[in-house]
PDB file of N, CA and C in Angstrom:
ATOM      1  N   UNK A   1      58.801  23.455 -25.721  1.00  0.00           N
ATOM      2  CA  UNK A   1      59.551  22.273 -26.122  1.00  0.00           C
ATOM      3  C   UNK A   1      61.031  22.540 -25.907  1.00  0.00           C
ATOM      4  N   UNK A   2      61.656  21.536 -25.034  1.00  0.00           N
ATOM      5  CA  UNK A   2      63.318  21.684 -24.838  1.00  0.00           C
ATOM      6  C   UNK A   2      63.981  21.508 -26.421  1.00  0.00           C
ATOM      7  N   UNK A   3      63.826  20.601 -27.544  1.00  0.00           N
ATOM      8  CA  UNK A   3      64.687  20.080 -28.524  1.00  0.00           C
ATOM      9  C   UNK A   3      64.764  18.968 -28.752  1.00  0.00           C
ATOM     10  N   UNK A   4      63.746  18.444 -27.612  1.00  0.00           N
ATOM     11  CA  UNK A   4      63.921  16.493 -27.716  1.00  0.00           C
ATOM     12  C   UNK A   4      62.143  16.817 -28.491  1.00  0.00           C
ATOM     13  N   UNK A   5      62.143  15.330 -29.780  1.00  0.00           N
ATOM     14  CA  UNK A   5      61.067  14.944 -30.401  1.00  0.00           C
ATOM     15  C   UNK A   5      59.962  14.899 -29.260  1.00  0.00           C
ATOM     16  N   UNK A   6      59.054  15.477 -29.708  1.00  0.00           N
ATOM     17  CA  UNK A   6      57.828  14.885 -28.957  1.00  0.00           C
ATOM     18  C   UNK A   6      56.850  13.646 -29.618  1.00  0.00           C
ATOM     19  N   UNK A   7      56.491  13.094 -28.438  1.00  0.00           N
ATOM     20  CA  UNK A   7      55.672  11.647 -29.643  1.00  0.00           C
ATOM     21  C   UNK A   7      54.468  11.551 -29.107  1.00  0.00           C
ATOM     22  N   UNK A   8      53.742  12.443 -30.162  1.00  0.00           N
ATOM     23  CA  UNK A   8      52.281  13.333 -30.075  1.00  0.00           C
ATOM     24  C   UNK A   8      52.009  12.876 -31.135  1.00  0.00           C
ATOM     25  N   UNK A   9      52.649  11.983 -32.345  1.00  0.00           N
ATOM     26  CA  UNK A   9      52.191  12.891 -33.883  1.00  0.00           C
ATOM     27  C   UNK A   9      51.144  11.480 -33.732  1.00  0.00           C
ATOM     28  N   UNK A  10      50.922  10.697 -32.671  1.00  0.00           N
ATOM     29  CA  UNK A  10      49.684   9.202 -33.438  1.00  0.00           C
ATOM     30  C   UNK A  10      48.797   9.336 -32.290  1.00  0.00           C
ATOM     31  N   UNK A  11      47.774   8.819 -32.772  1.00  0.00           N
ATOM     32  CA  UNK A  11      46.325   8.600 -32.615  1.00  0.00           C
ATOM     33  C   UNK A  11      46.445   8.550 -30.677  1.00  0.00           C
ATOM     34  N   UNK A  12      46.881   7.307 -30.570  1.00  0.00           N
ATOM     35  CA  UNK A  12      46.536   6.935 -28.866  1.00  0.00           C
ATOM     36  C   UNK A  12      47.513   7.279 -28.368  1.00  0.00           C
ATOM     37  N   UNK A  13      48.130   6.596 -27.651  1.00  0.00           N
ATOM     38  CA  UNK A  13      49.216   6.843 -26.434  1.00  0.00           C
ATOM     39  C   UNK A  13      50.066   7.716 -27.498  1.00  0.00           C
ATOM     40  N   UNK A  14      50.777   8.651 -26.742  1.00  0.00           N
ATOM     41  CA  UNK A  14      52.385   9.627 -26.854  1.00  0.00           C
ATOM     42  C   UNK A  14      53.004   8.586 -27.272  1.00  0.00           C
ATOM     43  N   UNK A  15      53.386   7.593 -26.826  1.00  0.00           N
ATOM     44  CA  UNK A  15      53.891   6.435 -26.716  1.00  0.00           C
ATOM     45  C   UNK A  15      54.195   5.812 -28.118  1.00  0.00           C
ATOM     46  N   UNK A  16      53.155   5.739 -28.832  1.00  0.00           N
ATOM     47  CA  UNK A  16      53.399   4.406 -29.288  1.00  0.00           C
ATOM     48  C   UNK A  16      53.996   4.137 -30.591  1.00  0.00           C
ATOM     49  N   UNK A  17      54.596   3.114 -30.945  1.00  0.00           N
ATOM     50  CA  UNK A  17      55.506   2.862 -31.888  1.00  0.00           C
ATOM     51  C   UNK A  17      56.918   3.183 -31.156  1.00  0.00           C
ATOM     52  N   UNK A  18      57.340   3.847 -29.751  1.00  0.00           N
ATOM     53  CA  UNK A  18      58.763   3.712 -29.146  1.00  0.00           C
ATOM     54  C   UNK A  18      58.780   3.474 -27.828  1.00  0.00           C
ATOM     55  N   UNK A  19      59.757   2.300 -28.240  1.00  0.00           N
ATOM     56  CA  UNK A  19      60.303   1.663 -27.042  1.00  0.00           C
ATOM     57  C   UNK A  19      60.795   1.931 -25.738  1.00  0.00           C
ATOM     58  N   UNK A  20      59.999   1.140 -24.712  1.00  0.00           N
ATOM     59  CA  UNK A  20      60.087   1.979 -23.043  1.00  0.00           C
ATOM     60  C   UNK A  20      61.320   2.625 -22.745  1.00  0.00           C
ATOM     61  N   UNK A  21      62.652   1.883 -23.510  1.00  0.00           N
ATOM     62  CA  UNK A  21      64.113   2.539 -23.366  1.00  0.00           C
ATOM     63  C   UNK A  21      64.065   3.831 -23.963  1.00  0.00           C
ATOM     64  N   UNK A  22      63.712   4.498 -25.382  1.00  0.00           N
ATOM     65  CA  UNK A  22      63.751   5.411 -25.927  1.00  0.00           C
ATOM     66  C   UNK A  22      62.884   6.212 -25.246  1.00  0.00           C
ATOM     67  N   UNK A  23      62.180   6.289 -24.629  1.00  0.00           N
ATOM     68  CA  UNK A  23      60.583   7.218 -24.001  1.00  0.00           C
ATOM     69  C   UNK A  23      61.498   7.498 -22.886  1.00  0.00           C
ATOM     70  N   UNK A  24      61.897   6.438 -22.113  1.00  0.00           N
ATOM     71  CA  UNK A  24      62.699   6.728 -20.536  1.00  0.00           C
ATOM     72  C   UNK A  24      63.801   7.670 -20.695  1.00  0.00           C
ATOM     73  N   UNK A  25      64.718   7.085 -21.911  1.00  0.00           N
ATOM     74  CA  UNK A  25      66.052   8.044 -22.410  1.00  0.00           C
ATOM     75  C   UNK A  25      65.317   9.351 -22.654  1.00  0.00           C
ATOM     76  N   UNK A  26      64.424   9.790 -23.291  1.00  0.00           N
ATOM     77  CA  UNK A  26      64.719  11.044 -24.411  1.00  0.00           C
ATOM     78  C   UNK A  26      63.742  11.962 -22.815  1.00  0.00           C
ATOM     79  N   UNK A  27      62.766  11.600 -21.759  1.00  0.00           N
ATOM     80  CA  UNK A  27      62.274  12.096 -21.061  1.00  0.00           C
ATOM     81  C   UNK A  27      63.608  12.584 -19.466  1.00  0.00           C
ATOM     82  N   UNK A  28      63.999  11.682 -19.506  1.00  0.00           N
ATOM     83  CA  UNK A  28      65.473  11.809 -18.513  1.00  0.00           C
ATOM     84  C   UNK A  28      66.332  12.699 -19.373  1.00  0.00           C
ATOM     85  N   UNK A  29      66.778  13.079 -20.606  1.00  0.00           N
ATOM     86  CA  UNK A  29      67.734  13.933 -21.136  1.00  0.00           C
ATOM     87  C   UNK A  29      66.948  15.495 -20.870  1.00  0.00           C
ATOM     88  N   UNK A  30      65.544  15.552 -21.051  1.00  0.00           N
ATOM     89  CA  UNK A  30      64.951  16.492 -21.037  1.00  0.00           C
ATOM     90  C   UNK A  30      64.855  17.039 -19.745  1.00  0.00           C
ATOM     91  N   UNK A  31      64.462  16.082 -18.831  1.00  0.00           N
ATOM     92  CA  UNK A  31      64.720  16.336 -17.157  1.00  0.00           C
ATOM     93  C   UNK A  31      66.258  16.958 -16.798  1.00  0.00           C
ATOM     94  N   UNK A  32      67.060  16.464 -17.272  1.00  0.00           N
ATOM     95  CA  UNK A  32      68.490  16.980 -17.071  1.00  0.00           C
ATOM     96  C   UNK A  32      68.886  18.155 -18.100  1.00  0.00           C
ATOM     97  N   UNK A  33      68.325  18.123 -18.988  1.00  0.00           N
ATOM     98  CA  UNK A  33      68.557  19.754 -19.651  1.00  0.00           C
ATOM     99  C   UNK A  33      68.147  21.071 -19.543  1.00  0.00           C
ATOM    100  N   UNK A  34      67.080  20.560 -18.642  1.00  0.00           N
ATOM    101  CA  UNK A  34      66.499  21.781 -17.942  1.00  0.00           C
ATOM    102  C   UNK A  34      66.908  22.213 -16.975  1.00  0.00           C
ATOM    103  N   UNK A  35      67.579  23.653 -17.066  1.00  0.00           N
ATOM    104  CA  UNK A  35      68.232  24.191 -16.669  1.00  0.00           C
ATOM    105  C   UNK A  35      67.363  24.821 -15.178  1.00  0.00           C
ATOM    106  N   UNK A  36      66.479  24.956 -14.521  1.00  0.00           N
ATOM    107  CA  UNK A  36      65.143  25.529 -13.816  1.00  0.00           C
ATOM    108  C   UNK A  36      64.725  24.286 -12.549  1.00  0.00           C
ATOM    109  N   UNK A  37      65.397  23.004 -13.033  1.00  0.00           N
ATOM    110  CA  UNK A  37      65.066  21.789 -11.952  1.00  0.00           C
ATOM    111  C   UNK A  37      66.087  21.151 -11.928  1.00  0.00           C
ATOM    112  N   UNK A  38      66.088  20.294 -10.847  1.00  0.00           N
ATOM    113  CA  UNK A  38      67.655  19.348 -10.528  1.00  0.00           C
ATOM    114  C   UNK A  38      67.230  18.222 -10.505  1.00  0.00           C
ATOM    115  N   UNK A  39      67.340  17.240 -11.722  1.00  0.00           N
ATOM    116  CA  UNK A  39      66.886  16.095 -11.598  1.00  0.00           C
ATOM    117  C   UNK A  39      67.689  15.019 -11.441  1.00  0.00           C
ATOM    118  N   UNK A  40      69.031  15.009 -10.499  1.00  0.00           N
ATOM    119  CA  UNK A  40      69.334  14.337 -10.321  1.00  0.00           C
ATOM    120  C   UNK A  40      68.212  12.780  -9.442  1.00  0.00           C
ATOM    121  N   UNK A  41      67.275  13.223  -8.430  1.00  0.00           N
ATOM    122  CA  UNK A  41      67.146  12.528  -7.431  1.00  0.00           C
ATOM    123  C   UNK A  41      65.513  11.991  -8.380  1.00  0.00           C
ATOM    124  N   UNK A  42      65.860  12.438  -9.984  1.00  0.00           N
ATOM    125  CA  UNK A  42      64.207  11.995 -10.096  1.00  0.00           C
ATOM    126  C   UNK A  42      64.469  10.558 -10.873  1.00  0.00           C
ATOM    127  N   UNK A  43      63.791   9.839 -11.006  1.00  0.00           N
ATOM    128  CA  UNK A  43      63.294   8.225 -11.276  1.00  0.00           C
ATOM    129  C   UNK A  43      62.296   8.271 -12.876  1.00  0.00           C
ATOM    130  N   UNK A  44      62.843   8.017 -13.434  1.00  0.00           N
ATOM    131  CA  UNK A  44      61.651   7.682 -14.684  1.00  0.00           C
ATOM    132  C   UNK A  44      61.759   6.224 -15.286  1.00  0.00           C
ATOM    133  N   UNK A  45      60.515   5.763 -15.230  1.00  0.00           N
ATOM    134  CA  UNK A  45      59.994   4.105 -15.201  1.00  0.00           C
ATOM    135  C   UNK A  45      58.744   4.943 -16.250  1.00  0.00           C
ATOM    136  N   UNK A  46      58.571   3.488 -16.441  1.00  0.00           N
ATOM    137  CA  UNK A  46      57.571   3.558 -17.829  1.00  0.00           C
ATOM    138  C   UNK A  46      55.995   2.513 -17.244  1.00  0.00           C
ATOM    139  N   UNK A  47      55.028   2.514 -16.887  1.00  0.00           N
ATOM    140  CA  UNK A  47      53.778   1.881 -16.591  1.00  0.00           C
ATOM    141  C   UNK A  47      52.528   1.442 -17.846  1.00  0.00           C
ATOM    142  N   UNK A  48      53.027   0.523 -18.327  1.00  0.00           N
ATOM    143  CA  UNK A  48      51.715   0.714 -19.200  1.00  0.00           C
ATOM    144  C   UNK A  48      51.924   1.845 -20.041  1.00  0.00           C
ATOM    145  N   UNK A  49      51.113   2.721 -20.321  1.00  0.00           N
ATOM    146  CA  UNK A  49      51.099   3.722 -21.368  1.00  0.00           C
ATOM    147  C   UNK A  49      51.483   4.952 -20.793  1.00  0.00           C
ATOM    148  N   UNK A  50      52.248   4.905 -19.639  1.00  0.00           N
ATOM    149  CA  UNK A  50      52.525   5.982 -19.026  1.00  0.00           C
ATOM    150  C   UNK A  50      53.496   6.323 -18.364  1.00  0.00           C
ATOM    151  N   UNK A  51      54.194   7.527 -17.989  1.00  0.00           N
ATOM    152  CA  UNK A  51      55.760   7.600 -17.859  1.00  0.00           C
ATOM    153  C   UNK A  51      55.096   7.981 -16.447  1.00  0.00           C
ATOM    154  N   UNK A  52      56.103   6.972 -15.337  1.00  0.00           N
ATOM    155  CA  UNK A  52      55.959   7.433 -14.315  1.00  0.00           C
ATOM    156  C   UNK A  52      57.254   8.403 -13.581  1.00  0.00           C
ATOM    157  N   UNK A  53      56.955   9.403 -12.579  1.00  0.00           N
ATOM    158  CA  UNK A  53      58.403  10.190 -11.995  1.00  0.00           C
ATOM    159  C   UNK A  53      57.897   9.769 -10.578  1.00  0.00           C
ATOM    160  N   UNK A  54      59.192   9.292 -10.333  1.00  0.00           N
ATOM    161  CA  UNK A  54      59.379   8.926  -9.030  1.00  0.00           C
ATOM    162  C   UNK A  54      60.540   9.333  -7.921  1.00  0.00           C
ATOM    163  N   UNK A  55      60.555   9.988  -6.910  1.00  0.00           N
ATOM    164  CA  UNK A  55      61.951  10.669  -6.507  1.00  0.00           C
ATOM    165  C   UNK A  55      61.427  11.904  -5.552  1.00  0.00           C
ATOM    166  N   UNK A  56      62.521  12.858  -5.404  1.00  0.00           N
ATOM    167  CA  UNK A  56      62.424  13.886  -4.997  1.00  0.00           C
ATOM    168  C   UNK A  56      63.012  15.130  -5.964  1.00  0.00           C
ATOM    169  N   UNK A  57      62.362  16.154  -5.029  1.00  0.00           N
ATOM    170  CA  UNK A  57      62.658  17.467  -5.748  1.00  0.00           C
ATOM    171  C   UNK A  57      62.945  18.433  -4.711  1.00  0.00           C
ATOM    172  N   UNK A  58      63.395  19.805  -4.904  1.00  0.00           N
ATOM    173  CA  UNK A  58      64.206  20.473  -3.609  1.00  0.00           C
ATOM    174  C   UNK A  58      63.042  21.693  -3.572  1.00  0.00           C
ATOM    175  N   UNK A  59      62.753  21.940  -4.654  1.00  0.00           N
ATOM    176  CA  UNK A  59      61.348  23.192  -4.695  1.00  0.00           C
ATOM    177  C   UNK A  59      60.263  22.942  -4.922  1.00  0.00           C
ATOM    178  N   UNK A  60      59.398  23.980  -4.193  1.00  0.00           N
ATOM    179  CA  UNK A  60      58.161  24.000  -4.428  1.00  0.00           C
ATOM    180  C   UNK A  60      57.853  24.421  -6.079  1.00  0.00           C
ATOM    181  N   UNK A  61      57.001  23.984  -6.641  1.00  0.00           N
ATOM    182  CA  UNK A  61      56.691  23.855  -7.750  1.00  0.00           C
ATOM    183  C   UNK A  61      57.438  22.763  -8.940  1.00  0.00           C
ATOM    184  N   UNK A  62      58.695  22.591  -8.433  1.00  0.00           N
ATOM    185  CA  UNK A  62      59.633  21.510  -9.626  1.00  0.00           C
ATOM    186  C   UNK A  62      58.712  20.097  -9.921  1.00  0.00           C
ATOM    187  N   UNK A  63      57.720  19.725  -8.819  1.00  0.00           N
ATOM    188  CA  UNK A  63      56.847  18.381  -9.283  1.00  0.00           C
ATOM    189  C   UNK A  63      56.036  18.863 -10.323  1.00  0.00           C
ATOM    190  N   UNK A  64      55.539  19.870 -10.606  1.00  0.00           N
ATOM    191  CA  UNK A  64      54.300  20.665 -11.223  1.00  0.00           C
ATOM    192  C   UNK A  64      55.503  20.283 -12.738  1.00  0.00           C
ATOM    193  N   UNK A  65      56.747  21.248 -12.533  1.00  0.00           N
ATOM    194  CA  UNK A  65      57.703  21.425 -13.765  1.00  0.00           C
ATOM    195  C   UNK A  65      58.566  20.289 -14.567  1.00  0.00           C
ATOM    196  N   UNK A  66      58.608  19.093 -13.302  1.00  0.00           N
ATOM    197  CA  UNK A  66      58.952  18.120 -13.857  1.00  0.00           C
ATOM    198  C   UNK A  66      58.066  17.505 -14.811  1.00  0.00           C
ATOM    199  N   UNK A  67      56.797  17.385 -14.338  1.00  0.00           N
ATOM    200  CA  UNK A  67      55.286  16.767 -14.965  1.00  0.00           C
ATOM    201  C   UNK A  67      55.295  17.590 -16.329  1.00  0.00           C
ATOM    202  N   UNK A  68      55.509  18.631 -16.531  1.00  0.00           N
ATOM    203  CA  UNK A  68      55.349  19.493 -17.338  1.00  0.00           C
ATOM    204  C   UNK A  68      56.172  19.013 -18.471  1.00  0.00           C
ATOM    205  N   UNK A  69      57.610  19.188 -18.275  1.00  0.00           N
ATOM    206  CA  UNK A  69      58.678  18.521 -19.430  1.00  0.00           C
ATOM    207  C   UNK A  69      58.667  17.166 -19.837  1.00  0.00           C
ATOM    208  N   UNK A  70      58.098  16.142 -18.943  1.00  0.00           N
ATOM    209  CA  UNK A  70      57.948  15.139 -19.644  1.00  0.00           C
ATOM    210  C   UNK A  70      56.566  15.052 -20.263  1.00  0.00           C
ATOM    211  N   UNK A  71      55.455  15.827 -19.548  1.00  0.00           N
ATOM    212  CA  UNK A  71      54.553  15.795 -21.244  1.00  0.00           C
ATOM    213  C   UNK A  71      54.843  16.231 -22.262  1.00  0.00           C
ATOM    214  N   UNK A  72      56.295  17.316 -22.503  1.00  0.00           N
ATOM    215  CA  UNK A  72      56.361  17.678 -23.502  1.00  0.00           C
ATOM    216  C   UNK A  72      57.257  17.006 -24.590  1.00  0.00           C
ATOM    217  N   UNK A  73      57.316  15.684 -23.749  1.00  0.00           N
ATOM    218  CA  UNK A  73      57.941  14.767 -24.793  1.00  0.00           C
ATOM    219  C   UNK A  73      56.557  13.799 -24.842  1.00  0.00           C
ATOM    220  N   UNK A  74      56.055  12.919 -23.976  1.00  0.00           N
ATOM    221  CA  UNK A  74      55.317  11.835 -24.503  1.00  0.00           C
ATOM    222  C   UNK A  74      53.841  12.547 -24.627  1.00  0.00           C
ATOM    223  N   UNK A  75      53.220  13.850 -24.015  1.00  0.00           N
ATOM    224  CA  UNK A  75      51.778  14.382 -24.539  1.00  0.00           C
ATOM    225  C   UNK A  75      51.152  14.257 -23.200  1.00  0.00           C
ATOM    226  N   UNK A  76      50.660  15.463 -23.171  1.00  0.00           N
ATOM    227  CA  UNK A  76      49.506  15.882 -22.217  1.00  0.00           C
ATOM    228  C   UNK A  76      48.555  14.611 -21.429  1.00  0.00           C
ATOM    229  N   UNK A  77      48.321  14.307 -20.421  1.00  0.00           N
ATOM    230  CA  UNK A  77      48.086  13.070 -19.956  1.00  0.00           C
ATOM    231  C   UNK A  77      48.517  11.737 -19.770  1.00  0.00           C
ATOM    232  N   UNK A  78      49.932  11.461 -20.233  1.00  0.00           N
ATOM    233  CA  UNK A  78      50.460  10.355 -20.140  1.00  0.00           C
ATOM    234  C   UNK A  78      51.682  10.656 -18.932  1.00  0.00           C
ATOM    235  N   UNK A  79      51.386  11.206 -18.156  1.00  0.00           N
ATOM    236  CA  UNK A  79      52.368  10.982 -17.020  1.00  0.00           C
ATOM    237  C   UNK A  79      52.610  11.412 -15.751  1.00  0.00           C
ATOM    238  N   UNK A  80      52.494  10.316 -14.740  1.00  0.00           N
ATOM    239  CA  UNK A  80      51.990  10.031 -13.702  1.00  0.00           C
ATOM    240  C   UNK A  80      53.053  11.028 -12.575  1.00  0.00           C
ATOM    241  N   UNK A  81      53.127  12.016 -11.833  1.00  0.00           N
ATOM    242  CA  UNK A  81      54.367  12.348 -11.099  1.00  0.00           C
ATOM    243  C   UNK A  81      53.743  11.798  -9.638  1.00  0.00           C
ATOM    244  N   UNK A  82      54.861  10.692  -9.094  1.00  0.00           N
ATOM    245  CA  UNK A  82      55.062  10.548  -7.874  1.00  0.00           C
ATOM    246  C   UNK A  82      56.213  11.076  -6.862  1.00  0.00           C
ATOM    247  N   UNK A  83      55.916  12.589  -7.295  1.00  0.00           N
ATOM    248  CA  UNK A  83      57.501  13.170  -6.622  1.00  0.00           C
ATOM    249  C   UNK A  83      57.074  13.853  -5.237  1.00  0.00           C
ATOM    250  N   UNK A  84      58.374  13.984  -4.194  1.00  0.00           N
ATOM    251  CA  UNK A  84      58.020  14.514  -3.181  1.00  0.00           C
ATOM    252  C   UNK A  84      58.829  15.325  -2.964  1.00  0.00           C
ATOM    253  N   UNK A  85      58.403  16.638  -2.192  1.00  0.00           N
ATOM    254  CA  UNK A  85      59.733  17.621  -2.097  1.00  0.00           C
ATOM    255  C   UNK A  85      60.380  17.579  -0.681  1.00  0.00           C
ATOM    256  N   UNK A  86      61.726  17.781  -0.577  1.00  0.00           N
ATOM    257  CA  UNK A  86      62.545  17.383   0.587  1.00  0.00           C
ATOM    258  C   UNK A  86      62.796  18.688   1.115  1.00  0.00           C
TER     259      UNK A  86
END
């Protein structure tokens, strides 16, 4: 866990009870605080019950690591990575 809340603690979606702005904010602060990936070029949109990443990445493995930090805000299975590396 970076320091940002994770929203694990209810039943269904990571998600629920906060708003697509707060999920997008607190998953993008986490993308940018991580010191290990450069997320400038990454995209976070919200689908339904699921945080999507959309963009690029410069290393091999950062799609794996991006996917990684934002489950560790909205929970294991809620998020989709559509990243490609350049």
């Amino acid at each position: 866990m970076l320091g940002f809340p994770a929203f694990t603690d209810h039943e269904e979606s990571g998600r629920q009870g906060h708003s697509d702005a707060a999920t997008r904010a607190s998953v993008e602060s986490a993308l940018h605080a991580a010191g290990d990936i450069e997320a400038a070029d990454i995209i976070v949109s919200i689908s339904g019950a699921y945080v999507v990443l959309k963009g690029f990445v410069r290393r091999r493995g950062d799609v794996e690591r991006a996917v990684e930090i934002a489950e560790s805000i909205v929970g294991r299975g809620h998020v989709r990575g559509r990243l490609l590396r350049r």
